[in-house]
N, C-alpha and C. Protein backbone atom coordinates (compact mmCIF):
# COMPACT_ATOMS: atom_id res chain seq x y z
N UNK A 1 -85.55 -70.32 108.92
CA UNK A 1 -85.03 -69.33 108.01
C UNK A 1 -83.77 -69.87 107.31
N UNK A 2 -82.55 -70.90 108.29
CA UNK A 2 -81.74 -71.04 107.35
C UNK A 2 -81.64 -72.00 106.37
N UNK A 3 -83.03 -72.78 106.76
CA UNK A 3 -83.50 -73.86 105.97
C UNK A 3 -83.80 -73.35 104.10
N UNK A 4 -84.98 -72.48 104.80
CA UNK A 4 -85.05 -71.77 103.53
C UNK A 4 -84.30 -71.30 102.47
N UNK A 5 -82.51 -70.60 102.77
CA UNK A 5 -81.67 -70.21 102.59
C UNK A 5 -81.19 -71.15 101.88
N UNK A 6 -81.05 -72.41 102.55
CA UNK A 6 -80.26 -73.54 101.76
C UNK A 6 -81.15 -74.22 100.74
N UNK A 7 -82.48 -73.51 100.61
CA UNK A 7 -83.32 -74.21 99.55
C UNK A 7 -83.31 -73.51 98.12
N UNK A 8 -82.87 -71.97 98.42
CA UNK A 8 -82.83 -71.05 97.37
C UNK A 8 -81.78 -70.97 97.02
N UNK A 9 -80.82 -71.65 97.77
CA UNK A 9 -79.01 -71.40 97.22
C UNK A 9 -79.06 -73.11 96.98
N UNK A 10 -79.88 -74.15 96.64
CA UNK A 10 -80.01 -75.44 95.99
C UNK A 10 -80.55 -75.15 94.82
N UNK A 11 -81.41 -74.05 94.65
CA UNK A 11 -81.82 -73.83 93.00
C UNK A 11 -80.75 -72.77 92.04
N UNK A 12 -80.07 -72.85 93.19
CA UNK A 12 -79.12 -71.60 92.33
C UNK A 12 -77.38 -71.97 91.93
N UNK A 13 -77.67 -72.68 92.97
CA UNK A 13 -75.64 -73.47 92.79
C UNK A 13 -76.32 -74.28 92.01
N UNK A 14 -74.70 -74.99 91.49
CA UNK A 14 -74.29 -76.13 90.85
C UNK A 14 -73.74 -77.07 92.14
N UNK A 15 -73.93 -78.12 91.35
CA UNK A 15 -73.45 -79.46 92.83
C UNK A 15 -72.02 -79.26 93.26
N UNK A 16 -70.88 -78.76 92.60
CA UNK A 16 -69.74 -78.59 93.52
C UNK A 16 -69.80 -77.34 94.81
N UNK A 17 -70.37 -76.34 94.19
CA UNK A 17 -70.97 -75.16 95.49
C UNK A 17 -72.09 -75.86 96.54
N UNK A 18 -72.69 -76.78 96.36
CA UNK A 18 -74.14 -78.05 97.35
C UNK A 18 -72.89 -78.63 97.86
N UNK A 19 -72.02 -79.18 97.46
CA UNK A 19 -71.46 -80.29 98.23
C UNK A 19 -70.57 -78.83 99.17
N UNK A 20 -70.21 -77.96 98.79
CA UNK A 20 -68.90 -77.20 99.81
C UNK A 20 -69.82 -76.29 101.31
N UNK A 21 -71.08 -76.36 100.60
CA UNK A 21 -72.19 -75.81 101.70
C UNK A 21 -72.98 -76.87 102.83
N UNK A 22 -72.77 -77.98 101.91
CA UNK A 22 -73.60 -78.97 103.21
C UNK A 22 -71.73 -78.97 103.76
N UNK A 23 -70.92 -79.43 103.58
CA UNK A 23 -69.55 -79.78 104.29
C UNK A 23 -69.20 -78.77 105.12
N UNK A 24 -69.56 -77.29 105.07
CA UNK A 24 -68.77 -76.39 105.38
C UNK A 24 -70.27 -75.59 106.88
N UNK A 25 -71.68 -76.60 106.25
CA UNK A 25 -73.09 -76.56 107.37
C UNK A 25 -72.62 -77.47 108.57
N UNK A 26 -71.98 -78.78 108.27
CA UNK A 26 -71.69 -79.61 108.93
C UNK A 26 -70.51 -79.14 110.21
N UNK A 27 -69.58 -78.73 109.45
CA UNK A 27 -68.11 -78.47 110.44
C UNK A 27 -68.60 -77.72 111.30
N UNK A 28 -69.51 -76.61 110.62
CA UNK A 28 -70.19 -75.14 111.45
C UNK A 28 -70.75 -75.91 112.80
N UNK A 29 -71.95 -76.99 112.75
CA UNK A 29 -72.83 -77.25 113.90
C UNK A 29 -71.76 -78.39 114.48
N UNK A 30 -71.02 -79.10 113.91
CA UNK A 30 -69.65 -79.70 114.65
C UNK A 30 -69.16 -78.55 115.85
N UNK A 31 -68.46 -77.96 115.36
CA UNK A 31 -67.92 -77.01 115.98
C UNK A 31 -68.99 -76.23 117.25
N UNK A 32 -70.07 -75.74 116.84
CA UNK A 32 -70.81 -74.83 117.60
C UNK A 32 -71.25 -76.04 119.07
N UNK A 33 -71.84 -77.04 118.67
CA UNK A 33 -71.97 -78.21 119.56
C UNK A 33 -70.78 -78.68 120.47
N UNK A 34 -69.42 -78.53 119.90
CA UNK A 34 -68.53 -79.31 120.62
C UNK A 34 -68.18 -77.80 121.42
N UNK A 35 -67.99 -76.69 121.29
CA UNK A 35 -67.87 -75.43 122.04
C UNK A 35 -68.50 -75.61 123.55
N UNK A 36 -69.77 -75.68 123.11
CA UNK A 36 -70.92 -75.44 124.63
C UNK A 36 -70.35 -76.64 125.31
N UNK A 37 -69.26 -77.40 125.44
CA UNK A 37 -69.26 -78.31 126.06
C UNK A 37 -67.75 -78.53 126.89
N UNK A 38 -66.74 -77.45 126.31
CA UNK A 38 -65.47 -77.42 126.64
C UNK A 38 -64.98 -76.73 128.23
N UNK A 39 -63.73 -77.95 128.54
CA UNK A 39 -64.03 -77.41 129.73
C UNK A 39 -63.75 -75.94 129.96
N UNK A 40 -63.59 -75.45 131.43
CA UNK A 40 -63.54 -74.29 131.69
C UNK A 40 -62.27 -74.41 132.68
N UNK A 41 -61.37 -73.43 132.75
CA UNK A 41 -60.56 -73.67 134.00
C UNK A 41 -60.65 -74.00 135.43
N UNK A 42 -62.18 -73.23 135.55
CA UNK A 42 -62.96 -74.17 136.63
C UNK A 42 -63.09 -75.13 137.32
N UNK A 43 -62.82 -76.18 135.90
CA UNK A 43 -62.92 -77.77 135.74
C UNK A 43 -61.78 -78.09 136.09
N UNK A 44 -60.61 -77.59 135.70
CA UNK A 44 -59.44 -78.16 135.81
C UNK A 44 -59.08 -77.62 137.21
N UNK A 45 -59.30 -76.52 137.70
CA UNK A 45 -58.58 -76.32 139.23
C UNK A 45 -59.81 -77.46 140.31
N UNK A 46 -60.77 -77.85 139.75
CA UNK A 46 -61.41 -79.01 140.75
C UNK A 46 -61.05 -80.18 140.26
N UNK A 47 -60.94 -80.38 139.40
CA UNK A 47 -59.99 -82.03 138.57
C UNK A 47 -58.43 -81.91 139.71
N UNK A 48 -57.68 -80.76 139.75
CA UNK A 48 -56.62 -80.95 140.61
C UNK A 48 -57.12 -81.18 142.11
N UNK A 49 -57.93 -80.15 142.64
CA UNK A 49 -58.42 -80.35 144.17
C UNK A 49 -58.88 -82.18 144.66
N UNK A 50 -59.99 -82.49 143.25
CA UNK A 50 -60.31 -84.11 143.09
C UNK A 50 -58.68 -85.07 144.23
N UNK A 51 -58.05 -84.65 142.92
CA UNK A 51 -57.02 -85.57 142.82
C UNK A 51 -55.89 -85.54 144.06
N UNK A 52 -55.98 -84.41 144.49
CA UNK A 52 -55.21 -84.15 145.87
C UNK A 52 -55.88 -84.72 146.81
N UNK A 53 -57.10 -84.41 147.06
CA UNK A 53 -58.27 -85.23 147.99
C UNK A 53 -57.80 -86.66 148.01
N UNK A 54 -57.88 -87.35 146.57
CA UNK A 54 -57.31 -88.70 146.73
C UNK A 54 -56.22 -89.07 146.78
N UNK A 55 -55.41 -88.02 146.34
CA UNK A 55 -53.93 -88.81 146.74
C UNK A 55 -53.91 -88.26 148.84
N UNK A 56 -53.84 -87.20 148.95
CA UNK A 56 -53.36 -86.99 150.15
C UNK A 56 -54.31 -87.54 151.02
N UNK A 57 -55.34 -88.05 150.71
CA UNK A 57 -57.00 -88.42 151.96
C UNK A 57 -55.93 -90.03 151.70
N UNK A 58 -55.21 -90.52 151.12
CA UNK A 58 -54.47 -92.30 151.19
C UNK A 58 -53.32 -91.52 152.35
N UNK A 59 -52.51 -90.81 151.86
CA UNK A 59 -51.09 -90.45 152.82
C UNK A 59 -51.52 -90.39 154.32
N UNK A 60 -52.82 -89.36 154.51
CA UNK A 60 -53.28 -88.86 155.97
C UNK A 60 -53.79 -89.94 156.25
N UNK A 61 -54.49 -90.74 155.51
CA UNK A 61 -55.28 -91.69 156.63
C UNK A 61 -56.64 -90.80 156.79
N UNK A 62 -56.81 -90.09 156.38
CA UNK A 62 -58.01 -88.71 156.42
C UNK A 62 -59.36 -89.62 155.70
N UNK A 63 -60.29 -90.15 155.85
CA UNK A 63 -61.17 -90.74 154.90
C UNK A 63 -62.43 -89.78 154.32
N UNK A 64 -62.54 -88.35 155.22
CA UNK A 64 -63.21 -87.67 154.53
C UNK A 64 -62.72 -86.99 153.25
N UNK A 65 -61.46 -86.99 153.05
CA UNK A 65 -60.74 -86.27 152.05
C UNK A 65 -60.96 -87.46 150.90
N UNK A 66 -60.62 -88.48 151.38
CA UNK A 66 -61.12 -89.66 150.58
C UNK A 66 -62.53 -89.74 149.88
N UNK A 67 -63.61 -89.64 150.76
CA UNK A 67 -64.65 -89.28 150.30
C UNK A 67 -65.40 -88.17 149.42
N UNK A 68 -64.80 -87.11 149.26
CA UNK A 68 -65.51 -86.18 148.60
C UNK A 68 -64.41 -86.41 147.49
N UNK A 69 -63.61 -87.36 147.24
CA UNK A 69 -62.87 -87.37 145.96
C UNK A 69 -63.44 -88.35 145.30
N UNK A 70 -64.09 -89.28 145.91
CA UNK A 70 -64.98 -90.56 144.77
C UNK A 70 -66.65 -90.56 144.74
N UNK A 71 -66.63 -91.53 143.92
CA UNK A 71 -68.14 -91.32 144.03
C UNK A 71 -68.52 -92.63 144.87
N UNK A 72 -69.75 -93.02 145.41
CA UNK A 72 -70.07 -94.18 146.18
C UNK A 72 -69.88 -95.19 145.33
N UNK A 73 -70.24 -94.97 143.70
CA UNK A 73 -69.89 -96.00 143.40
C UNK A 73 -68.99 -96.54 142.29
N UNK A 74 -67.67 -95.88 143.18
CA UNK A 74 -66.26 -96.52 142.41
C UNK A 74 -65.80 -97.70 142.33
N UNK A 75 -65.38 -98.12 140.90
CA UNK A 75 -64.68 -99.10 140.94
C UNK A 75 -63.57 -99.50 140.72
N UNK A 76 -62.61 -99.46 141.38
CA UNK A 76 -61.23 -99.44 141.72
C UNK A 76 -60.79 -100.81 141.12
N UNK A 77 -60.20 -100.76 140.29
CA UNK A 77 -59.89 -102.24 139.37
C UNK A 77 -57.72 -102.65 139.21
N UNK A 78 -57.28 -103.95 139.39
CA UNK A 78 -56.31 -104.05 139.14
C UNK A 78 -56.45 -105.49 138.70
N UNK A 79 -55.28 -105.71 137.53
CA UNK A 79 -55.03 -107.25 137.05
C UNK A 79 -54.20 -108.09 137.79
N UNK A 80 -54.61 -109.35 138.52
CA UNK A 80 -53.58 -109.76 139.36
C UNK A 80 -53.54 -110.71 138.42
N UNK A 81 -52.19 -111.67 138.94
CA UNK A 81 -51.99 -113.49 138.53
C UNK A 81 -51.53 -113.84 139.88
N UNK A 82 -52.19 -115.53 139.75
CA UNK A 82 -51.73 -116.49 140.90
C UNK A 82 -50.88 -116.64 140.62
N UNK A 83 -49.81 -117.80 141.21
CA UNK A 83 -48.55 -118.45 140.79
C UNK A 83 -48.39 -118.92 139.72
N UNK A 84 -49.31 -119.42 138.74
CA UNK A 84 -49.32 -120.23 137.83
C UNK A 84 -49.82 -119.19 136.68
N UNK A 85 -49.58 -118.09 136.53
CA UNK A 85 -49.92 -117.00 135.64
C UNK A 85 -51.39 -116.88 135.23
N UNK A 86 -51.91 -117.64 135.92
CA UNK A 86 -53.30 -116.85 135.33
C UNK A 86 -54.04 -115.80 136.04
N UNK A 87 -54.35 -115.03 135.00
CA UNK A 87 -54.94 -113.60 135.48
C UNK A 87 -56.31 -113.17 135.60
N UNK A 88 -56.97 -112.24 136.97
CA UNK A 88 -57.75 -112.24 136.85
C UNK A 88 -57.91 -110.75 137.26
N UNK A 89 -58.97 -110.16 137.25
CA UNK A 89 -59.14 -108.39 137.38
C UNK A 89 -59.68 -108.37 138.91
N UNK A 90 -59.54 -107.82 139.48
CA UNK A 90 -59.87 -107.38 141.19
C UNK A 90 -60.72 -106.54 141.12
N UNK A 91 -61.35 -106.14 141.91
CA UNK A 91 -62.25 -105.33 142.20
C UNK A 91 -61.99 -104.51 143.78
N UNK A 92 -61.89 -103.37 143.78
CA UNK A 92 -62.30 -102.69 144.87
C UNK A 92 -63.26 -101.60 145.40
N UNK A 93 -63.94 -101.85 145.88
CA UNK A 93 -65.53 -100.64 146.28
C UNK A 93 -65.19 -99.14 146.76
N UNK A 94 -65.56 -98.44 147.01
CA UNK A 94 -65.63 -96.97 147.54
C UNK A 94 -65.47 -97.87 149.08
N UNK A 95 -66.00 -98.36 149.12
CA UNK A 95 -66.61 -98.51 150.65
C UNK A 95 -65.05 -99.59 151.29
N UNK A 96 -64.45 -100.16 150.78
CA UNK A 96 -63.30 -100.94 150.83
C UNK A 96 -62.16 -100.01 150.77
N UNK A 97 -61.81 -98.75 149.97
CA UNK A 97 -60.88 -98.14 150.05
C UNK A 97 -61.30 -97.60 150.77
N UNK A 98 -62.40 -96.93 151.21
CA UNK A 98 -62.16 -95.78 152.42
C UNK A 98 -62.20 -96.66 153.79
N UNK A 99 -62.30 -97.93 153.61
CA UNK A 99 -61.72 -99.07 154.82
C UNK A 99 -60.21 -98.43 155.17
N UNK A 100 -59.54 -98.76 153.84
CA UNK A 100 -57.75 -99.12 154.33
C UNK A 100 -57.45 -97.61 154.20
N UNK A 101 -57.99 -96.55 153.77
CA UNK A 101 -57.97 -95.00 154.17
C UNK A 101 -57.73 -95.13 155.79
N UNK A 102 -58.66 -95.83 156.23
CA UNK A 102 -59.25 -95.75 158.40
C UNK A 102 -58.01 -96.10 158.52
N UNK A 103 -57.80 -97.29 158.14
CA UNK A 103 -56.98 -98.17 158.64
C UNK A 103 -55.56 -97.32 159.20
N UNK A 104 -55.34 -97.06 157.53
CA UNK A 104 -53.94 -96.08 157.81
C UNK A 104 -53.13 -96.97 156.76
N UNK A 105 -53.24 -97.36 156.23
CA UNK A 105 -52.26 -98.01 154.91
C UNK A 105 -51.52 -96.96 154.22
N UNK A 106 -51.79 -95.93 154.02
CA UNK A 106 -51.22 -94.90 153.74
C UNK A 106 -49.69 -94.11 154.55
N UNK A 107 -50.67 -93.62 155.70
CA UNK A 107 -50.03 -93.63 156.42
C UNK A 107 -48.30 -94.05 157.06
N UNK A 108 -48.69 -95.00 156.58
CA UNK A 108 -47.20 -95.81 157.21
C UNK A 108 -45.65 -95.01 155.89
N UNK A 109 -46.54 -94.63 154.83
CA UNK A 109 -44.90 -93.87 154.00
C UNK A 109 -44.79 -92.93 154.67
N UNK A 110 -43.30 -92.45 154.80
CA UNK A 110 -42.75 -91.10 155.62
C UNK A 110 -43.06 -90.27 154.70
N UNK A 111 -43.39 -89.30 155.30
CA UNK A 111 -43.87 -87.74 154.53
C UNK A 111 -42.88 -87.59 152.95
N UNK A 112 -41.17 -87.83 153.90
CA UNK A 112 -40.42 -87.52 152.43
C UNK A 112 -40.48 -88.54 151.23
N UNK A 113 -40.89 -89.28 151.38
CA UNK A 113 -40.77 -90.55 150.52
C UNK A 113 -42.14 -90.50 149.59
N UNK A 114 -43.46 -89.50 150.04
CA UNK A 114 -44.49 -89.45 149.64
C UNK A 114 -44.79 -88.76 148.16
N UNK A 115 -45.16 -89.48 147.34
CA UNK A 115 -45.48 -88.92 145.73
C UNK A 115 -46.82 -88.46 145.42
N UNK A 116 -46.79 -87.49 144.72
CA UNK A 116 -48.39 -86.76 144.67
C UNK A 116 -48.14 -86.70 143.50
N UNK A 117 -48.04 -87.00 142.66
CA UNK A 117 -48.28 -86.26 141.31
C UNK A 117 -49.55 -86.94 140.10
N UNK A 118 -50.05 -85.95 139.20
CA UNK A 118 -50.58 -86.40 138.63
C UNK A 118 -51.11 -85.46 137.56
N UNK A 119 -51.26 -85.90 135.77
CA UNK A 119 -51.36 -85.40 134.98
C UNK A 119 -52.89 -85.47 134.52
N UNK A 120 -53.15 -84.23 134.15
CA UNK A 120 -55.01 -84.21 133.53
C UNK A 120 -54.47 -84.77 131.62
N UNK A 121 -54.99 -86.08 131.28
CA UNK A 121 -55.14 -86.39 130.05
C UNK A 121 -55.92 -85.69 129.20
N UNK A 122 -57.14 -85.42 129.60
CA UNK A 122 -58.42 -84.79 128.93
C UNK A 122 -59.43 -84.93 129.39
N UNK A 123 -60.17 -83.71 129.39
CA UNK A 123 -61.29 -83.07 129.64
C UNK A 123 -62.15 -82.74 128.19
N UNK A 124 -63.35 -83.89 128.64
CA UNK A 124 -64.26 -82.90 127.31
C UNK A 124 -66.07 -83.23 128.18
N UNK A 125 -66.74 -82.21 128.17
CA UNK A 125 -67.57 -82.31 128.65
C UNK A 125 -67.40 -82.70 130.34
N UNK A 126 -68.56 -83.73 130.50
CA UNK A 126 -68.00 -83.54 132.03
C UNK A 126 -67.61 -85.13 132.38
N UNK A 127 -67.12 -85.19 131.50
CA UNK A 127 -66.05 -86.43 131.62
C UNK A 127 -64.32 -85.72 131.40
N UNK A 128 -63.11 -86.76 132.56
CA UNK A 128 -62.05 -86.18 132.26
C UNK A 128 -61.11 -87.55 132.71
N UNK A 129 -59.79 -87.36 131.71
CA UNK A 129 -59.17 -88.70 132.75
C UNK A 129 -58.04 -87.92 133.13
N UNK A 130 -57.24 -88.95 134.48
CA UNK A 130 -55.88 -88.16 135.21
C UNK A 130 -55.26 -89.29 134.91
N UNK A 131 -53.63 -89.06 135.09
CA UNK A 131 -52.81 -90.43 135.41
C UNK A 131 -52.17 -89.96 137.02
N UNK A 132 -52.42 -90.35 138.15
CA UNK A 132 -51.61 -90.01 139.01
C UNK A 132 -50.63 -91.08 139.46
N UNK A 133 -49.47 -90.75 140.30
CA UNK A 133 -48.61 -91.83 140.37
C UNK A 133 -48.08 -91.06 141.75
N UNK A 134 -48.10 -92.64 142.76
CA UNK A 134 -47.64 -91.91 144.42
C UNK A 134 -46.66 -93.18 144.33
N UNK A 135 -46.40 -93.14 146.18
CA UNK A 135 -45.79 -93.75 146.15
C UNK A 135 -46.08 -95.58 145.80
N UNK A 136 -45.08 -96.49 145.24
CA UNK A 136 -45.68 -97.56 144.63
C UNK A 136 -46.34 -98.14 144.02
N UNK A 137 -47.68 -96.91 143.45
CA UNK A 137 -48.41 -97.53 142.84
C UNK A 137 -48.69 -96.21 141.81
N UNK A 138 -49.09 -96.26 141.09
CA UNK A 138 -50.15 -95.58 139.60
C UNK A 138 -51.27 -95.94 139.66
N UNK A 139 -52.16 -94.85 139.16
CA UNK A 139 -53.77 -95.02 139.15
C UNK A 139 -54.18 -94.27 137.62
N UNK A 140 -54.83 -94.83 136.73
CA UNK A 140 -55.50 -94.07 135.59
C UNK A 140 -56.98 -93.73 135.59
N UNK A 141 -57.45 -92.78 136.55
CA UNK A 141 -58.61 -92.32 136.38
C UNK A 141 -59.52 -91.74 135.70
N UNK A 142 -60.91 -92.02 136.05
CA UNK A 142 -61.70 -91.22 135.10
C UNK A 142 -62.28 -90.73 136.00
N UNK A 143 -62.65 -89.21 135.92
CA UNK A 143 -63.69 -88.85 136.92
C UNK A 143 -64.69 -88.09 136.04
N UNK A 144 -66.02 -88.07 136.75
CA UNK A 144 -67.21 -87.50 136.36
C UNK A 144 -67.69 -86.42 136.56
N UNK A 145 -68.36 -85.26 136.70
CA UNK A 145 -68.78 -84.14 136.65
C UNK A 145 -70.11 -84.51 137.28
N UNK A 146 -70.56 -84.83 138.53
CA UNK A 146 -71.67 -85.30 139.12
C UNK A 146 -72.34 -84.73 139.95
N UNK A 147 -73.22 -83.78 140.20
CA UNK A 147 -73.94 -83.00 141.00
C UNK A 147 -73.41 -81.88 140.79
N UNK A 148 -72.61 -81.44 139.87
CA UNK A 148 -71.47 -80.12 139.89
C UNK A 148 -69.94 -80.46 140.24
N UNK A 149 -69.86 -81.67 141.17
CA UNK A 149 -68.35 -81.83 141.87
C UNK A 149 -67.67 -82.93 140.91
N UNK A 150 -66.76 -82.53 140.76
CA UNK A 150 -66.12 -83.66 140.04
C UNK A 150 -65.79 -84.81 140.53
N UNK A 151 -66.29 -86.22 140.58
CA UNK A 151 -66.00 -87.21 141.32
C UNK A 151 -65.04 -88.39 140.62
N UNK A 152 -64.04 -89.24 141.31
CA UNK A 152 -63.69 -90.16 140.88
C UNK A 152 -64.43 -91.31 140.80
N UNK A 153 -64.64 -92.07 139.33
CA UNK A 153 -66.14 -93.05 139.10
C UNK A 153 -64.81 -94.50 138.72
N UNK A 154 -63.92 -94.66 137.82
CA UNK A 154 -63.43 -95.15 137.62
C UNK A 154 -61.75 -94.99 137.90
N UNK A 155 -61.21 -96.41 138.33
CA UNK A 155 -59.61 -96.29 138.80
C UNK A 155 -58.68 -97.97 137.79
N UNK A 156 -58.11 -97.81 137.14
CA UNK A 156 -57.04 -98.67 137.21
C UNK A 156 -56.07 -98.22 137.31
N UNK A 157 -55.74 -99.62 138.22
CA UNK A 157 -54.08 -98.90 138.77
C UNK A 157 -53.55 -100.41 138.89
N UNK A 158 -51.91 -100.04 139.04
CA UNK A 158 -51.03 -101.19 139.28
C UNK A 158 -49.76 -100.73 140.27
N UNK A 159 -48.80 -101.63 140.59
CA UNK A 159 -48.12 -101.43 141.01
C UNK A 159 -47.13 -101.12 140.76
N UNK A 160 -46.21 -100.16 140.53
CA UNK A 160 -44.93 -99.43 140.03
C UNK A 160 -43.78 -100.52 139.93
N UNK A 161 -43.09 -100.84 139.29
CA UNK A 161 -42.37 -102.57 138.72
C UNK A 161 -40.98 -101.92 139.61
N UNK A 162 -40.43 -100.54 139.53
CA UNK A 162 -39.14 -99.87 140.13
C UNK A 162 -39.56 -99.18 141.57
């Protein structure tokens, strides 16, 4: 039907009214498309729960808290250099951090000294990124919207220079 519409208002405009109707058809299904897809507050109070899971499942030493914050298959990435400055990117697995989770690497900062914080960049669909920053180190995540739960899929992080 609205096909039709735009076929009988093509025999009836002039081309500056065609050009302000296809531009003004366009923004319309822009808009209506990018709607059905925005997050919900929903998203954002489990984007925070996510991110507590992973910061506090490192502090406790807790590895199930660890676990329901990533996905199996995260990849935890940082840029190192040898002595001689050349650089290369690291890799760390789901299965390797929730190692030094057991371990207790965490663990060892005193409660007061411990940093949780972390900012939601953006959410669109069911993709979202965080910046969190604890103690010594920063992480720039992306997490995914995966079975319903929001999981952490991607991490770079470095080490805090202060």
């Amino acid at each position: 039907m609205y096909f039709v519409f735009l076929l009988y208002i093509n025999n009836q405009m002039g081309e500056v009214m065609k050009k302000h109707l296809v531009v003004s058809s366009v923004f319309l299904f822009l808009f209506l498309s990018n709607t059905s897809r925005a997050q919900t507050s929903q998203d954002s109070v489990q984007i925070k729960e996510t991110c507590f899971n992973y910061l506090e499942g490192w502090y406790e030493g807790n590895a199930e808290r660890m676990e329901k914050a990533i996905h199996p298959d995260l990849a935890k990435r940082i840029v190192r250099a040898d002595p001689q400055g050349r650089q290369r990117l690291d890799q760390m697995s789901a299965l390797t951090l929730i190692q030094f989770v057991r371990a207790g690497y965490g663990t060892k900062i005193p409660k007061e000294e411990q940093i949780k914080e972390f900012k939601i960049l953006d959410i669109d669909g069911n993709n979202a990124s965080v910046k969190t920053i604890a103690k010594g180190f920063y992480d720039y995540i992306h997490l995914a919207k995966y079975n319903g739960e929001w999981k952490i899929v991607n991490v770079l992080w470095d080490f805090k220079k202060n």
